[in-house]
Protein backbone atom coordinates (compact mmCIF):
# COMPACT_ATOMS: atom_id res chain seq x y z
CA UNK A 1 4.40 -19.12 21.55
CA UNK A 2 6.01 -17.01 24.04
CA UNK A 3 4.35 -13.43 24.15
CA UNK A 4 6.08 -11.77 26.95
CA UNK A 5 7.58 -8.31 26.66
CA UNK A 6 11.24 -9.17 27.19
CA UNK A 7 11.22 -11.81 24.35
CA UNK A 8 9.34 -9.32 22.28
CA UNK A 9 11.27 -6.24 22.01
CA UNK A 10 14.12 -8.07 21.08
CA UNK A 11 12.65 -9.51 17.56
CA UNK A 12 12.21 -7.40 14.92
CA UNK A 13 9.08 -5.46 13.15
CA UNK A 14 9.12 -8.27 10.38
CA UNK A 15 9.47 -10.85 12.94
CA UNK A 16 6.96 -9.34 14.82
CA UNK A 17 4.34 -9.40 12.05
CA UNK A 18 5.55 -12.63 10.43
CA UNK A 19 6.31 -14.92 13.49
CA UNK A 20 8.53 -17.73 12.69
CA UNK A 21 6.73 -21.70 12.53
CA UNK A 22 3.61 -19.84 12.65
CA UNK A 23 1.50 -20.96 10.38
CA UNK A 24 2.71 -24.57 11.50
CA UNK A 25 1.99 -23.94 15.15
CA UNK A 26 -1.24 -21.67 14.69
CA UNK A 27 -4.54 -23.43 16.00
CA UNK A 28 -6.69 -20.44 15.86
CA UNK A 29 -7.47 -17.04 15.02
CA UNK A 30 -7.77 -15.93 18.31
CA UNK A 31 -4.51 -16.79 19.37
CA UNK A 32 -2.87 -14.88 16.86
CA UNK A 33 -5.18 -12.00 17.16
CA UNK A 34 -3.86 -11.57 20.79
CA UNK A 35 0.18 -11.88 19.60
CA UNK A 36 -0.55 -9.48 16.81
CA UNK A 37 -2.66 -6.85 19.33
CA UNK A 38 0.48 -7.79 21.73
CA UNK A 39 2.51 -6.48 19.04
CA UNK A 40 0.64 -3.13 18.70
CA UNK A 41 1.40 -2.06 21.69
CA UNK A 42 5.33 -2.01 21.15
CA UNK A 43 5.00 -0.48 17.66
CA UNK A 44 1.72 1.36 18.03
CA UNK A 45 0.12 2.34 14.75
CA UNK A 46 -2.34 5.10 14.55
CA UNK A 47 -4.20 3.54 11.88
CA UNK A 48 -7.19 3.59 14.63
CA UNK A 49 -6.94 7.03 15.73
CA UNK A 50 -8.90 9.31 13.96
CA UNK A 51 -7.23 12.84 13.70
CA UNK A 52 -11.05 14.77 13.08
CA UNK A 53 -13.54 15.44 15.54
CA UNK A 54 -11.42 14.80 18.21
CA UNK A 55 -11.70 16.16 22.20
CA UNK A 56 -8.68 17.59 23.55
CA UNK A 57 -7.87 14.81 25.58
CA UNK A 58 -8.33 12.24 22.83
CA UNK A 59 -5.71 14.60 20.89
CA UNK A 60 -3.43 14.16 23.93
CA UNK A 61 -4.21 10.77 23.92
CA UNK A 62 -2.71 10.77 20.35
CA UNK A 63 0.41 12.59 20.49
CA UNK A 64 1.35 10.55 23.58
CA UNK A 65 1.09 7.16 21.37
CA UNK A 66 3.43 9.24 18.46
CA UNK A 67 5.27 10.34 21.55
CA UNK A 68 5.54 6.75 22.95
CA UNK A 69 6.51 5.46 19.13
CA UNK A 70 9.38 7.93 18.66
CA UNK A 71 10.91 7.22 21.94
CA UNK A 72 10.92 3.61 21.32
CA UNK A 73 12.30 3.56 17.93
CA UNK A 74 15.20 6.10 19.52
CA UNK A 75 16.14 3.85 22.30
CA UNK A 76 16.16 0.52 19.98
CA UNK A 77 18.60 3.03 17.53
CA UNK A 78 20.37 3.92 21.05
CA UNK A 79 21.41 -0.03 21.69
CA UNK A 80 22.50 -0.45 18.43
CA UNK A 81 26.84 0.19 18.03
CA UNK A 82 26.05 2.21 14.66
CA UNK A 83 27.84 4.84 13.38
CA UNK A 84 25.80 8.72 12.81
CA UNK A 85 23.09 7.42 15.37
CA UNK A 86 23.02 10.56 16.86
CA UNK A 87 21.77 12.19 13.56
CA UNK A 88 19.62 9.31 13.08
CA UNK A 89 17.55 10.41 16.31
CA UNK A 90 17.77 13.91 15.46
CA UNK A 91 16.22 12.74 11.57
CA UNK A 92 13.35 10.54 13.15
CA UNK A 93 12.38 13.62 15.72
CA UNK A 94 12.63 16.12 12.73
CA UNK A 95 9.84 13.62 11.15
CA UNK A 96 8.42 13.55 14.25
CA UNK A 97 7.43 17.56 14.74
CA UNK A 98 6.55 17.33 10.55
CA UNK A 99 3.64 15.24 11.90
CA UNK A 100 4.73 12.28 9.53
CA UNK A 101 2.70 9.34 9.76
CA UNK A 102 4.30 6.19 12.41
CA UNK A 103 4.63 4.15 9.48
CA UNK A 104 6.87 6.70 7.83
CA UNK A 105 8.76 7.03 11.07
CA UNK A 106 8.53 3.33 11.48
CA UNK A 107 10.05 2.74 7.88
CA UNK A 108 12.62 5.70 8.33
CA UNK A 109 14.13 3.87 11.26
CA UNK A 110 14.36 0.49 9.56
CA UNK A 111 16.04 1.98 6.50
CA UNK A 112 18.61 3.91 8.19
CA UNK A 113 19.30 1.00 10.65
CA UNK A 114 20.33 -0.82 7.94
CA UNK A 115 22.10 1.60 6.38
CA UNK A 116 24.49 2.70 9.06
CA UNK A 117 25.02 -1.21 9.73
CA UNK A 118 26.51 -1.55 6.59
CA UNK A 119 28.63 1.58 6.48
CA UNK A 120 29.45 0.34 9.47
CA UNK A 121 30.52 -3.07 7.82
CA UNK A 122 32.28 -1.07 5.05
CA UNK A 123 34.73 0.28 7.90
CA UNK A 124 33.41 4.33 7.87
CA UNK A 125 33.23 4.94 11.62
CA UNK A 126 31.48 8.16 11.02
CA UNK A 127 28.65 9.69 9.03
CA UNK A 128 30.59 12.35 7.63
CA UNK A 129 33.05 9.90 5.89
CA UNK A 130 30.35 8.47 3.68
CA UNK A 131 29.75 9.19 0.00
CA UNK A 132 27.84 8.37 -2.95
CA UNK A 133 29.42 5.22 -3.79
CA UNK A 134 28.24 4.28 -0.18
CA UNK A 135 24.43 4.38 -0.59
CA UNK A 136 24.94 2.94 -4.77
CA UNK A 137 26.19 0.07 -2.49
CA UNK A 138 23.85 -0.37 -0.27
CA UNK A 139 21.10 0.11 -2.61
CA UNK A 140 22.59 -2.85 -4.95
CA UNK A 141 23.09 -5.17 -1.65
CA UNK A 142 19.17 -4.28 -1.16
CA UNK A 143 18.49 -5.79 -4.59
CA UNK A 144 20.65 -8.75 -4.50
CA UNK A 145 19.10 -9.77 -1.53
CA UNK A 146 15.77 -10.00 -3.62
CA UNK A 147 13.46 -7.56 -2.05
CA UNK A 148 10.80 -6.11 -4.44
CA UNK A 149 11.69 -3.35 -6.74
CA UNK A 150 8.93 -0.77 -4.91
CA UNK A 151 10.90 -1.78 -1.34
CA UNK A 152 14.01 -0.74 -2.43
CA UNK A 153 12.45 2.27 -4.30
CA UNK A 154 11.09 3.26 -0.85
CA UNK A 155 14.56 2.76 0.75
CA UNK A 156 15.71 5.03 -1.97
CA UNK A 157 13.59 7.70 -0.73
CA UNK A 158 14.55 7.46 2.59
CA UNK A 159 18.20 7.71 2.46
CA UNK A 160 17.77 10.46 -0.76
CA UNK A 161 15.36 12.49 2.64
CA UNK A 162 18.22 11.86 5.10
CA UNK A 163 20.85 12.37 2.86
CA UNK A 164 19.34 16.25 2.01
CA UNK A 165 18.51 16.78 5.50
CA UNK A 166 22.37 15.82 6.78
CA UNK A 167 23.31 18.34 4.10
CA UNK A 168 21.02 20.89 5.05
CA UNK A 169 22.31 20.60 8.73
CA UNK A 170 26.14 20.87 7.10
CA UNK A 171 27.13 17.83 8.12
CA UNK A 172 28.00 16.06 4.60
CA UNK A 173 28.82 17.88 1.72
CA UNK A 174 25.96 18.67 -1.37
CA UNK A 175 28.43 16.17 -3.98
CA UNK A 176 27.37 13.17 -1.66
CA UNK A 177 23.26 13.36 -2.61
CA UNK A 178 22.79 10.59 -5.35
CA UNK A 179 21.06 12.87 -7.74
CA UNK A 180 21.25 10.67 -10.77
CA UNK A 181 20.34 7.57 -8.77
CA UNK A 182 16.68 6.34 -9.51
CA UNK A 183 14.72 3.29 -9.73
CA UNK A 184 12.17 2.84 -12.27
CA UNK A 185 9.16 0.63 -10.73
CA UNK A 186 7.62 -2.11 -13.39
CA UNK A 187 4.42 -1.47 -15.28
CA UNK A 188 2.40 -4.25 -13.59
CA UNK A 189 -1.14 -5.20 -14.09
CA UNK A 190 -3.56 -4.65 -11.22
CA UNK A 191 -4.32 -8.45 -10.07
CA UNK A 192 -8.08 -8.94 -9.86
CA UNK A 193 -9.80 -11.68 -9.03
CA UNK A 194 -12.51 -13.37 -11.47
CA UNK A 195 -15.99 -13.27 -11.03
CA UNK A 196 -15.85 -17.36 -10.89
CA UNK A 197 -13.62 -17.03 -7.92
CA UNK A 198 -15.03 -14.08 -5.69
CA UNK A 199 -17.95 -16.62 -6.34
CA UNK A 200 -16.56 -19.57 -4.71
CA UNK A 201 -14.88 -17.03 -2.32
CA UNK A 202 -18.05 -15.88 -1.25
CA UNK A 203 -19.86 -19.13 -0.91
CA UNK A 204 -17.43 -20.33 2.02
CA UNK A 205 -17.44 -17.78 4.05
CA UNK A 206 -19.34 -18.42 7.20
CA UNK A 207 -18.65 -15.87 10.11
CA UNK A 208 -20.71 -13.15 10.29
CA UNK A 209 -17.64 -10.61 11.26
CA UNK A 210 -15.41 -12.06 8.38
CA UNK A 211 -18.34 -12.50 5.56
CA UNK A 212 -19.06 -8.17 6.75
CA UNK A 213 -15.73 -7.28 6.33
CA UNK A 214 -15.13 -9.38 2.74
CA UNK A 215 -18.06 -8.12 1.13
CA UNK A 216 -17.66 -3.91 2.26
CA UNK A 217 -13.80 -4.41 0.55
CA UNK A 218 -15.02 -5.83 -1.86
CA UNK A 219 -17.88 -3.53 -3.27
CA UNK A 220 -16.38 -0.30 -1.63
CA UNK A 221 -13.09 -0.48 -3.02
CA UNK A 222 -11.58 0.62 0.71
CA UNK A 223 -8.04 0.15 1.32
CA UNK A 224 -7.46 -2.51 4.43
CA UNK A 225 -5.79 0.11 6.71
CA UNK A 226 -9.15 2.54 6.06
CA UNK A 227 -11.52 -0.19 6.55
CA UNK A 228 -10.19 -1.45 10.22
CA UNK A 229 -9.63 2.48 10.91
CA UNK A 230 -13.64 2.69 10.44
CA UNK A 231 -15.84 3.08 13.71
CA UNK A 232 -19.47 2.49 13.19
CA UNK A 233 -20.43 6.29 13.51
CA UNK A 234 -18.82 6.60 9.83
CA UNK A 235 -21.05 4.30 8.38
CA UNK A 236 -24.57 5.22 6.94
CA UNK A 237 -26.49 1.79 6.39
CA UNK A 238 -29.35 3.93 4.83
CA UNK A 239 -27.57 5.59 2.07
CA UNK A 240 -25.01 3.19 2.01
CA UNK A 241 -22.07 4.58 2.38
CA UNK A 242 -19.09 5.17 4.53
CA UNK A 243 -17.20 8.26 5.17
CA UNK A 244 -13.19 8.05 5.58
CA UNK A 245 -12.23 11.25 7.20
CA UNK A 246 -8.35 10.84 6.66
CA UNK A 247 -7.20 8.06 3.56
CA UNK A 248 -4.42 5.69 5.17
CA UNK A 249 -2.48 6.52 2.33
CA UNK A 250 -2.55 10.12 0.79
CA UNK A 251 -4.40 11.50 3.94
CA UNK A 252 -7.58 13.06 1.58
CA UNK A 253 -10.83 12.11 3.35
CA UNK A 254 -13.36 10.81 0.33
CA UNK A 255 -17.09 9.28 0.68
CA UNK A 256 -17.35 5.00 -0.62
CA UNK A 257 -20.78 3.29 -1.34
CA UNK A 258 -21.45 0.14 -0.90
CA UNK A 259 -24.22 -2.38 -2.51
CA UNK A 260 -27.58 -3.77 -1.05
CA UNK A 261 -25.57 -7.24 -0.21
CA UNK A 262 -22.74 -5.81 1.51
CA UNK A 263 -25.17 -4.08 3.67
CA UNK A 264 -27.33 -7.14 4.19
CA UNK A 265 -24.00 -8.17 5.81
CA UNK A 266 -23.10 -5.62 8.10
CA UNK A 267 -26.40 -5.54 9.13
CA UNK A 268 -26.41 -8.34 10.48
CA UNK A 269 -22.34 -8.27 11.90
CA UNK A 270 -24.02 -4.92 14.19
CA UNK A 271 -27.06 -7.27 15.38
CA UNK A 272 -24.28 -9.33 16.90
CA UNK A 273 -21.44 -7.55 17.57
CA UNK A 274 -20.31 -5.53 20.85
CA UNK A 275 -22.17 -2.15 20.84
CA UNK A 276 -19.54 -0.57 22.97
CA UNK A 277 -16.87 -1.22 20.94
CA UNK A 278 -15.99 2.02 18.77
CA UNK A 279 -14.97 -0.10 15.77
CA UNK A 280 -16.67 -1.84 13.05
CA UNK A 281 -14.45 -4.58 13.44
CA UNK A 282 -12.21 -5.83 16.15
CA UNK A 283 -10.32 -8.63 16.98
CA UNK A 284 -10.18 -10.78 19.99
CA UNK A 285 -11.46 -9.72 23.53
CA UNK A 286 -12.71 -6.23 21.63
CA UNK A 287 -9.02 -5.45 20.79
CA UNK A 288 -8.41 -3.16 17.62
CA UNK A 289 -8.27 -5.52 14.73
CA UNK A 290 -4.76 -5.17 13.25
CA UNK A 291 -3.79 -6.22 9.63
CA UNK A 292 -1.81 -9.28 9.75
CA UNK A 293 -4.69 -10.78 11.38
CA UNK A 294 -7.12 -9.72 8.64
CA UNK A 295 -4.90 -10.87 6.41
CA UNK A 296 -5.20 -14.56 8.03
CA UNK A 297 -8.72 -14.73 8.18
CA UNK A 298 -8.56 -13.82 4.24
CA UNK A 299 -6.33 -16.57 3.98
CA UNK A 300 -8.08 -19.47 5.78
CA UNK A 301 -10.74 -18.52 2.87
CA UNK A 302 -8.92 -18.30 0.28
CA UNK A 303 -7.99 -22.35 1.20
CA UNK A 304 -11.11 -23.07 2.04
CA UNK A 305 -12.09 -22.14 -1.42
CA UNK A 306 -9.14 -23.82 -3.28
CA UNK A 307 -7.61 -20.71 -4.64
CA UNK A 308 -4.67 -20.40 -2.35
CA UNK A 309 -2.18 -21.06 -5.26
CA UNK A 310 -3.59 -17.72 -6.84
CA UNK A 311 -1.76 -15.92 -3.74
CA UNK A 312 -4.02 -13.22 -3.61
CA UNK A 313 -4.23 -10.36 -0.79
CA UNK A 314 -6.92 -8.30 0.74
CA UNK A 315 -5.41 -5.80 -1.80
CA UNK A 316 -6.64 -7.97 -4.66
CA UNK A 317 -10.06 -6.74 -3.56
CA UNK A 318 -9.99 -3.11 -4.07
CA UNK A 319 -8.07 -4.30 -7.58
CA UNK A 320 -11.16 -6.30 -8.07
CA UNK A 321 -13.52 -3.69 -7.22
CA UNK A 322 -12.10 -1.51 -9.67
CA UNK A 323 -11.89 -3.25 -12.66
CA UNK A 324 -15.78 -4.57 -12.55
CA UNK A 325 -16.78 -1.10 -12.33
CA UNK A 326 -14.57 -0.02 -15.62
CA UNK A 327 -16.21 -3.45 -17.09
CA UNK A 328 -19.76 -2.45 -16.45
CA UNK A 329 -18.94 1.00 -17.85
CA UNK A 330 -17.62 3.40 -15.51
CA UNK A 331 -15.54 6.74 -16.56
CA UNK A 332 -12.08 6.83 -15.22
CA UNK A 333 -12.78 10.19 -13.49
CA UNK A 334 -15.44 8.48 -10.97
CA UNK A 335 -13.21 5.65 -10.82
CA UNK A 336 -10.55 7.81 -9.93
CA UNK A 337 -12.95 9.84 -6.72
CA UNK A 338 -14.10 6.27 -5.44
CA UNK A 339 -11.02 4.78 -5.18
CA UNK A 340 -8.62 8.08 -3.54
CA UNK A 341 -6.04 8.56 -6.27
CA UNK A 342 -4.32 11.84 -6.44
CA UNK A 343 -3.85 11.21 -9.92
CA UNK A 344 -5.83 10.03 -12.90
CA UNK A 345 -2.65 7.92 -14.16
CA UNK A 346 -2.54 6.17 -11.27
CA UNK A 347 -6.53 4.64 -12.33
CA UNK A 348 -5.51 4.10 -15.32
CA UNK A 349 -3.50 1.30 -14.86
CA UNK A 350 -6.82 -0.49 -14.55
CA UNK A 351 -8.15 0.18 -18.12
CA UNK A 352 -5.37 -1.74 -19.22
CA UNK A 353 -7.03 -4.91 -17.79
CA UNK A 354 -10.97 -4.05 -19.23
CA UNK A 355 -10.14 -2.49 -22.55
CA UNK A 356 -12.96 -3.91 -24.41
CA UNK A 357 -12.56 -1.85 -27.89
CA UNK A 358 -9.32 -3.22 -27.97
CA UNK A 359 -9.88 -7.01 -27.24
CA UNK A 360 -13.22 -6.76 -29.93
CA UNK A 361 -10.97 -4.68 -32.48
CA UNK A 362 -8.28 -7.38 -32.22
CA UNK A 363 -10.46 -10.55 -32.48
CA UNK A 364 -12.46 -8.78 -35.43
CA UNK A 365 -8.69 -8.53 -37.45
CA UNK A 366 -7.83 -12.10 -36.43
CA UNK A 367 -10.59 -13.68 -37.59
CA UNK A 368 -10.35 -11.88 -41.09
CA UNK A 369 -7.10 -13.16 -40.69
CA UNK A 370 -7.40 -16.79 -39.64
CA UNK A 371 -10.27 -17.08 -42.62
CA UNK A 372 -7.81 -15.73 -44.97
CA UNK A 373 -9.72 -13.17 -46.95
CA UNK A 374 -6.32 -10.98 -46.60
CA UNK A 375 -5.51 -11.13 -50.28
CA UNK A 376 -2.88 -9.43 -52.26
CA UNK A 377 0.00 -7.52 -51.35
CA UNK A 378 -0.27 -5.50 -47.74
CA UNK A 379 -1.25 -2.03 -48.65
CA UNK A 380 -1.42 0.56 -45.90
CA UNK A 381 -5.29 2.14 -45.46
CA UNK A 382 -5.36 5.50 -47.51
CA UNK A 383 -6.49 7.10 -44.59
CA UNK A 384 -3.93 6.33 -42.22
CA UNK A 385 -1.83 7.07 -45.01
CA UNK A 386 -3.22 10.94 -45.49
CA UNK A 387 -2.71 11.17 -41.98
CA UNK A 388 0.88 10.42 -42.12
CA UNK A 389 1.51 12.89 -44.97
CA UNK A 390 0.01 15.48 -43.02
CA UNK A 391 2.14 14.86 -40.20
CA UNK A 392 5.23 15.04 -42.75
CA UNK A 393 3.92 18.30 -44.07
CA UNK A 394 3.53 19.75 -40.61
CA UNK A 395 6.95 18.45 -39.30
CA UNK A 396 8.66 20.15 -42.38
CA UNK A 397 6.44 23.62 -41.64
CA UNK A 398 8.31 23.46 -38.40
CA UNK A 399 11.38 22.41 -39.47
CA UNK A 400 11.43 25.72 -41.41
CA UNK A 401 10.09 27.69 -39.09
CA UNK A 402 12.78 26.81 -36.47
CA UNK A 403 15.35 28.01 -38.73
CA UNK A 404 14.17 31.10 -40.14
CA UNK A 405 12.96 32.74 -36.87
């Protein structure tokens, strides 16, 4: 696998974190570790830099990596033959002194890539030439080609941010925004694995490091990005809990427990592990430990344990996490504090997976069912029915009041 710089810079970020062959070619953990923490350094993520508590040259420190980011992303937008570049760069730098996250600017840069590529394709030299019918286009291609519905959502809301922002600047008129243009994400269930499978999940597990960091996502309910953001001063083994001083997604810092076998675990990861290192977990040689290698080690287990065909993610755990708390009784408002949503909708999606008064209520009707005691003609319950005459009396109360004012 050849890891020098050169080679590098010319493959793409989903090259970079999805090598080509490489699952055929990979002998070890370690080995990938080192491309992916190769890979870091070229797009740097601040994912490990805490933003609290911070000396003034560690805050230096930090807006030189941002600094370092933006530059890069400009001068790969710079070699490109794309038409509206220039407002490109002056987009990602507005971003940039916003104090968006990398990823945003990271994502931004992809999007808009892309986008100028194709108007470029379409034959519109300039940015000012383009129109509604332009991004409609683009946005369709997106789809065709397959990518998930919340990808092209996200893709969406990039060009809908640029789009405003070239307006605001007066460089394309207000009729070109896509107002009307949405995308409406599916309703999915939360995929969470069974309590037979974090079993045999569990039971194969055998490095210390890996076994630590399986068992805190799974009974904290931490998102990945948190969890490898953690340094070992956040973590109180007494009281059992960690504190996450800036969420990797919506940026609110919250407080996550953990349970008597989880610590049991890390307990004995921080007997072993390097007590200089700042982390809780790194990678190989000490070096931050990034996601797509977490993401290996979580498969090699999930093989190990003969659930591969399941697919499921280090996501899967926080899912997982959730729903055995709403099964052993939780209310949705803790829920909601433990696992960082913004909004109690948002944890509700998880109640549609452990709704126990509606799984008993429907077996109790089937089996009245299924025995046939159902005799008769089907009569409607004479409360329900009340009900619905009072809603008909009410509806015609307002009916009348609406049109005698």
């Amino acid at each position: 696998m050849d890891l020098s710089r050169e080679t590098f810079n010319n493959r793409t970020y989903s090259e970079a974190c999805n090598p080509p062959n490489l699952h055929d070619s990979f002998e070890g953990f370690a080995a990938f570790e080192e491309y992916d923490t190769h890979r870091s350094t070229v797009f740097p993520s601040l994912s490990f830099i805490k933003n609290t508590l911070l000396t003034v040259s560690e805050q230096q420190t930090i807006q030189s990596t941002r600094r370092h980011l933006l530059e890069h992303l400009v001068g790969r937008l710079w070699r490109e033959k794309l038409p509206g570049k220039k407002h490109a760069e002056h987009y990602l730098r507005h971003q940039h002194r916003r104090n968006c996250r990398p990823n945003t600017i990271r994502n931004s840069y992809h999007t808009l890539s892309s986008f100028l590529g194709f108007i470029k394709k379409a034959g519109k030299l300039t940015i000012e030439k383009i129109n509604k019918g332009d991004i409609e286009a683009f946005i369709e291609g997106e789809q065709d080609r397959g990518l998930k519905l919340s990808t092209v959502r996200t893709k969406l809301q990039i060009l809908k941010a640029f789009v405003r922002y070239l307006n605001e600047e007066g460089v394309i008129d207000h009729d070109v925004f896509p107002w009307k243009m949405t995308i409406k994400p599916p309703q999915s269930l939360p995929r969470a694995m069974d309590p037979d499978e974090v079993k045999r999940l569990l039971s194969v597990i055998d490095h210390i490091r890996d076994r630590a960091m399986i068992l805190v996502l799974l009974r904290s309910g931490m998102r990945i990005g948190e969890l490898l953001a953690t340094t070992v001063s956040d973590v109180n083994l007494t009281e059992r809990k960690i504190l996450i001083f800036e969420s990797e997604k919506n940026r609110c810092g919250r407080v996550v427990y953990f349970t008597d076998d989880a610590r049991d675990a890390m307990k004995a990861w921080l007997a072993k592990r390097d007590p200089k290192n700042t982390f809780l977990f790194y990678g190989y040689r000490g070096r931050p430990l990034t996601y797509p290698a977490a993401r290996m080690v979580f498969v090699k287990y999930l093989k190990k344990s003969g659930i591969s065909h399941k697919s499921y993610t280090l996501h899967c755990l926080r899912h997982t996490f959730a729903t055995e708390l709403l099964n052993a009784g939780m209310r949705l408002e803790c829920l909601e504090k433990l696992m960082g949503h913004t909004s109690l909708e948002v944890t509700r999606r998880y109640a549609r997976l452990t709704d126990k008064t509606r799984e008993e209520e429907y077996f109790k009707a089937m089996a009245i069912i299924e025995r046939g005691e159902i005799n008769g003609h089907y009569e409607l319950d004479r409360e329900l029915q009340e009900v619905f005459e009072e809603k008909e009396l009410l509806s015609s109360h307002s009916q009348e009041l609406y049109e005698h004012p």
